[in-house]
C-alpha atoms as a PDB file:
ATOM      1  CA  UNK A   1      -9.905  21.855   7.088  1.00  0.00           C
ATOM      2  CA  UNK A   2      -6.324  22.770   6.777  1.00  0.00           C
ATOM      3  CA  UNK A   3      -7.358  26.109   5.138  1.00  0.00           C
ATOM      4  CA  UNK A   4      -9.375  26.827   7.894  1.00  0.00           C
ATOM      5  CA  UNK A   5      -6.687  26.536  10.465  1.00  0.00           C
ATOM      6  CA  UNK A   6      -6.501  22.904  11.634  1.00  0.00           C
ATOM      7  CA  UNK A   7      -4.046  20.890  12.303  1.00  0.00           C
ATOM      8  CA  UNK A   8      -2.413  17.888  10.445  1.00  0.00           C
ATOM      9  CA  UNK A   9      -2.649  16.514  13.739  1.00  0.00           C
ATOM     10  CA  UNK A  10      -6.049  17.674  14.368  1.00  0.00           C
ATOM     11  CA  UNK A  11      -7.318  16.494  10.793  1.00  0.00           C
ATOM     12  CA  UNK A  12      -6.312  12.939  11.784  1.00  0.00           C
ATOM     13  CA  UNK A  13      -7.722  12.806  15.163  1.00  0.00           C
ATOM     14  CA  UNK A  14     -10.636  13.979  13.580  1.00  0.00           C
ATOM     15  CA  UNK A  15     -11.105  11.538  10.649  1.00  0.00           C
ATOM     16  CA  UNK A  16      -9.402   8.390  13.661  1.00  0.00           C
ATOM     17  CA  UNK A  17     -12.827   9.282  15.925  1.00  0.00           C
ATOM     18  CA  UNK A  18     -15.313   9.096  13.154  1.00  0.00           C
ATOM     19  CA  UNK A  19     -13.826   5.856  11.460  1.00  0.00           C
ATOM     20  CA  UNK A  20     -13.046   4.434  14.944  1.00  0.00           C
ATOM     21  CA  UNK A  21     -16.611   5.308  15.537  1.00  0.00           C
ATOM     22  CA  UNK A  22     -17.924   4.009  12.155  1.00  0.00           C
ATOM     23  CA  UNK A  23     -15.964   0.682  12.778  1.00  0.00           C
ATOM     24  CA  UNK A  24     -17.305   0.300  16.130  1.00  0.00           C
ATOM     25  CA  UNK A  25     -21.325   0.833  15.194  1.00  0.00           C
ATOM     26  CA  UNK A  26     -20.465  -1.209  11.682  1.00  0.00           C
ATOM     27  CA  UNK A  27     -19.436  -4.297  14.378  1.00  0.00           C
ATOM     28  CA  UNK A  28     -21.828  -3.889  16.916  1.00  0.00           C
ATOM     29  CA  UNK A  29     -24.901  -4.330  14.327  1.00  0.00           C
ATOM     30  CA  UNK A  30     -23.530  -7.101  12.620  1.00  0.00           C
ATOM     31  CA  UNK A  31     -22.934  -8.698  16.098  1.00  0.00           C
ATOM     32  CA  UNK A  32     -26.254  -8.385  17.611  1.00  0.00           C
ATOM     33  CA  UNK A  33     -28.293  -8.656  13.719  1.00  0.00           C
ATOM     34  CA  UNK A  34     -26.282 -11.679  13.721  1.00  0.00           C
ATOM     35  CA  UNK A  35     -27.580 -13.375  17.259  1.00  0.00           C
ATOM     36  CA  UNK A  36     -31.127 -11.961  16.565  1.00  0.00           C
ATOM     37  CA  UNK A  37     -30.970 -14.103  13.114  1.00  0.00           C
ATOM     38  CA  UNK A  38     -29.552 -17.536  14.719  1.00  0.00           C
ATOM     39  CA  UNK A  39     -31.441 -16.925  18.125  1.00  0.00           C
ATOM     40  CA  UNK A  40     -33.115 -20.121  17.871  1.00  0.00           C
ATOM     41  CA  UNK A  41     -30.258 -22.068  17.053  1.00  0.00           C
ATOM     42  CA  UNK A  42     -28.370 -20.379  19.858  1.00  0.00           C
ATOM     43  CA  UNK A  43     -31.148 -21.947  22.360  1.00  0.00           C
ATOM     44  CA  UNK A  44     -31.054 -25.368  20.708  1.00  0.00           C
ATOM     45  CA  UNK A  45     -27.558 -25.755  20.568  1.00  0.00           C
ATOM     46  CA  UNK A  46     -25.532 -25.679  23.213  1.00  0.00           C
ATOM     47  CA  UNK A  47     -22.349 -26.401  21.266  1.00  0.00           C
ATOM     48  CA  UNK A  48     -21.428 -23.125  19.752  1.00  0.00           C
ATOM     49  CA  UNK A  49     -18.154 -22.097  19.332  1.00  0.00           C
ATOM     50  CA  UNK A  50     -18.069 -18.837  21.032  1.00  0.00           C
ATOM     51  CA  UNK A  51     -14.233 -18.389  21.722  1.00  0.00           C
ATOM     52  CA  UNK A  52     -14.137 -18.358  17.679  1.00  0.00           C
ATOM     53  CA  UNK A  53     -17.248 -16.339  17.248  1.00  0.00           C
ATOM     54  CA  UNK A  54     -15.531 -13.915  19.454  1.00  0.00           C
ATOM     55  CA  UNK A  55     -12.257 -13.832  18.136  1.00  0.00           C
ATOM     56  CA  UNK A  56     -13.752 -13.154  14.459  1.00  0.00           C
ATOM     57  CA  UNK A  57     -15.426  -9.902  15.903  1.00  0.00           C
ATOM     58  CA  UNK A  58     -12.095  -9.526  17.828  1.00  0.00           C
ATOM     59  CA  UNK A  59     -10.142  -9.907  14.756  1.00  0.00           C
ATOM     60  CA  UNK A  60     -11.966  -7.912  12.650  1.00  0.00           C
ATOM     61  CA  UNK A  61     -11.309  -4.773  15.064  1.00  0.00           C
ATOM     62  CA  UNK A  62      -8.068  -4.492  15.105  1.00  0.00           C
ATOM     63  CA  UNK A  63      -7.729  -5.170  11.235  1.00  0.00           C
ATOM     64  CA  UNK A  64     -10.103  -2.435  10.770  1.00  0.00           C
ATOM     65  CA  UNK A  65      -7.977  -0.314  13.206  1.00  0.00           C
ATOM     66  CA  UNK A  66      -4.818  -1.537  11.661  1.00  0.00           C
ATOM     67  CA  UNK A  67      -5.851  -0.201   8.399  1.00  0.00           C
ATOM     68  CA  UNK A  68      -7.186   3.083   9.697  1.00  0.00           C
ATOM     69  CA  UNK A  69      -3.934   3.846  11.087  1.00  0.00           C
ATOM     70  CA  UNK A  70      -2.146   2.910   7.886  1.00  0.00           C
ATOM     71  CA  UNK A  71      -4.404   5.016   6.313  1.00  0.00           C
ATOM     72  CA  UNK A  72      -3.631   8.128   8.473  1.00  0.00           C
ATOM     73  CA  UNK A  73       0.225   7.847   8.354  1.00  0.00           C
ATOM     74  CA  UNK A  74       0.018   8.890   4.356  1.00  0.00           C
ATOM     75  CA  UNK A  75      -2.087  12.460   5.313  1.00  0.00           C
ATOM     76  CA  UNK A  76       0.065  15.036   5.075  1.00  0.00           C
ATOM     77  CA  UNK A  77      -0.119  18.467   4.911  1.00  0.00           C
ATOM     78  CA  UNK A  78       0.806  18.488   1.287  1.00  0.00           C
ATOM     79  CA  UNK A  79      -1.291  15.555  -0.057  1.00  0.00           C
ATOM     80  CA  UNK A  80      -3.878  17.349   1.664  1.00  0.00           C
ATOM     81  CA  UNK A  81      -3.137  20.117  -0.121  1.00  0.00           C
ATOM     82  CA  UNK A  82      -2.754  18.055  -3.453  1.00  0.00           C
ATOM     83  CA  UNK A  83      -6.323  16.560  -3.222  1.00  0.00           C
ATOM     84  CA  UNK A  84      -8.296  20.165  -2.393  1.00  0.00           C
ATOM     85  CA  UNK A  85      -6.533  20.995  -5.376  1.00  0.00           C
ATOM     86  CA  UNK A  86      -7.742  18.591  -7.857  1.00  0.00           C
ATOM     87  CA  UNK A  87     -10.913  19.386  -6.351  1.00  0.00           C
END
């Protein structure tokens, strides 16, 4: 992509939307699989620890984030470079 005129800048925004993306969809199905699975013990129980429940799926967000943004501080123009070369 940098050969063909993008940005560094442009290369991460790219790759942030479609992990951020990724992340988001990856979450959302393994929230909703998981209350489809458990739905009957979600009825007969009235005890369920939803502030944990939700702070797992909270938690697992922003470490997914948190490494995606790790992640996209080491692209640079020249390791970009680097790896189309090896290539």
């Amino acid at each position: 992509m940098l050969a063909t005129g993008f940005s560094v800048a442009g290369i991460r925004r790219s790759i942030l939307s479609e992990q951020v993306a990724i992340l988001a969809t990856g979450v959302i199905t393994g929230v909703v699989s998981a209350i489809v699975a458990t739905l009957p013990s979600l009825i007969d129980n009235p005890d369920i620890p939803w502030f944990f429940l939700t702070s797992m799926a909270v938690l697992i967000i922003f470490t997914g984030l948190a490494v995606l943004m790790l992640s996209l501080g080491n692209i640079t123009a020249s390791s970009l470079s680097k790896s189309l070369r090896k290539e």
